[in-house]
Protein backbone atom coordinates (compact mmCIF):
# COMPACT_ATOMS: atom_id res chain seq x y z
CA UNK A 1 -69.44 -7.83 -18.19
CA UNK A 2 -68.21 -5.70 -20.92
CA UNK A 3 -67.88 -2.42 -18.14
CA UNK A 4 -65.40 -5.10 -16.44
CA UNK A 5 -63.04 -3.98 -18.83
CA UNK A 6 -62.24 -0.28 -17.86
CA UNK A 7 -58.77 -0.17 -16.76
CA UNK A 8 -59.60 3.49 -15.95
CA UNK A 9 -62.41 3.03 -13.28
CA UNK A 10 -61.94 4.64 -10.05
CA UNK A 11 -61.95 3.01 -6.78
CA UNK A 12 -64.49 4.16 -4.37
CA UNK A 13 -63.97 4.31 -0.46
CA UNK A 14 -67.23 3.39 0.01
CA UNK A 15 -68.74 0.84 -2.44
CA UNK A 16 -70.76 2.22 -5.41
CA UNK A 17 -74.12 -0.35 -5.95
CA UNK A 18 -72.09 -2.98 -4.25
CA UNK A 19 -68.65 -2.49 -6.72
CA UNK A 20 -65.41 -1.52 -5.22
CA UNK A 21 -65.01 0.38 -8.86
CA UNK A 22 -67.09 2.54 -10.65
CA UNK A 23 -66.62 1.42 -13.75
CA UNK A 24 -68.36 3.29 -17.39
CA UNK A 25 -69.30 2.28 -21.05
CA UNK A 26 -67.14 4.49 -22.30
CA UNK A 27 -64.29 3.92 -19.93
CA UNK A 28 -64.17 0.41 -21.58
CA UNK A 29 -64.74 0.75 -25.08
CA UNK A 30 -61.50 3.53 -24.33
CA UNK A 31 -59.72 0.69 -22.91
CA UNK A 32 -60.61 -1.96 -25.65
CA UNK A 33 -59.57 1.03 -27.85
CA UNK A 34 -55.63 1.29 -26.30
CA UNK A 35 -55.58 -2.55 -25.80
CA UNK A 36 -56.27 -3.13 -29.67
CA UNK A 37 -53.78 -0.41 -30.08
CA UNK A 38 -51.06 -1.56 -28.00
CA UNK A 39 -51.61 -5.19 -29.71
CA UNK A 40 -51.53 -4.37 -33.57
CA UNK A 41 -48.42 -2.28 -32.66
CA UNK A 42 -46.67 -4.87 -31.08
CA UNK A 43 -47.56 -7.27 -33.59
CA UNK A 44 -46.13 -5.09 -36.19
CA UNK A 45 -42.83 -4.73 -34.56
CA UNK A 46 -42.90 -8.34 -34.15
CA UNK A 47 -43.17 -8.83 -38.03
CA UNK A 48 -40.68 -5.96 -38.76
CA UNK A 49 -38.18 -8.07 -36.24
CA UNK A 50 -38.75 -11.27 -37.77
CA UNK A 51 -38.12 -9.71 -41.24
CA UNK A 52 -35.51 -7.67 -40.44
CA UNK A 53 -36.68 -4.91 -42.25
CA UNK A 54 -34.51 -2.38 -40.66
CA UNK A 55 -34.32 1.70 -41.13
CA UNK A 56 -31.72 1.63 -44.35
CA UNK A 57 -28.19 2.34 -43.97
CA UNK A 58 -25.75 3.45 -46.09
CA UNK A 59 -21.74 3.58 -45.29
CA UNK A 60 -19.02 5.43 -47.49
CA UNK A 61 -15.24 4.98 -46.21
CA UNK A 62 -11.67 5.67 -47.91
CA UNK A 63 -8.34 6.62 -46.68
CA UNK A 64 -6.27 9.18 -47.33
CA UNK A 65 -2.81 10.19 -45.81
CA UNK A 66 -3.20 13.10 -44.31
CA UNK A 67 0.74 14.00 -43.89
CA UNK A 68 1.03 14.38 -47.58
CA UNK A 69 -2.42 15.41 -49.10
CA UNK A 70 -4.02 19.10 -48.06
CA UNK A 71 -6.43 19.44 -45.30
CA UNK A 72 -9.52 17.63 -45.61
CA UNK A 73 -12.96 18.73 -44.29
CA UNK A 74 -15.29 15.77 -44.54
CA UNK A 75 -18.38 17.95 -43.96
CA UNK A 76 -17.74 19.33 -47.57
CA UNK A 77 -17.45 15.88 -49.06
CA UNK A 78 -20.92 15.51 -47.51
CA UNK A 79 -20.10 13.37 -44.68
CA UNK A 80 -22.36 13.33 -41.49
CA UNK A 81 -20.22 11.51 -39.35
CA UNK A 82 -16.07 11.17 -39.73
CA UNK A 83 -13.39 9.09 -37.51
CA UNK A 84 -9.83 10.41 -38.15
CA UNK A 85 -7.53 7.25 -36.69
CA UNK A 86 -3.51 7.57 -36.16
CA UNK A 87 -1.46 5.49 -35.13
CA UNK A 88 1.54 2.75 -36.32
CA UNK A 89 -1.15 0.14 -36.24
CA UNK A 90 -2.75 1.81 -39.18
């Protein structure tokens, strides 16, 4: 019964003590192992979702105009990521 849970047994062309797979003990408690895995996981993300406890994000933004003041190199200012928009709809 237990053995019945090996997701990893191989099939056999010709049948193996009457099974079509040759299933082990330690194929299943392997398998039991992943499924317990692959269910606490998903559980966890589940709980994460429904909390919305997201990876933390921070946002900085100002303007400047850039036809009067010097050059500007956001990467100095510490910046990782930097939009530079023109335009008369500004």
């Amino acid at each position: 019964m237990f053995k019945s849970l090996d997701l990893y047994g191989e099939n056999v062309t010709l049948h193996f003590k009457g099974q079509e797979k040759y299933t082990t003990l330690l194929g299943a408690v392997v398998s039991l192992f992943i499924l317990i895995l692959i269910i606490s996981y998903s559980f966890q993300q589940a709980v994460r979702f429904y909390q919305r406890a997201g990876p933390a994000m921070a946002t900085l933004s100002f303007a400047r105009d850039l036809n009067t003041d010097p050059g500007f190199d956001p990467f100095e200012s510490g910046f990782d990521f930097a939009l530079n928009l023109r335009g008369d709809w500004i």
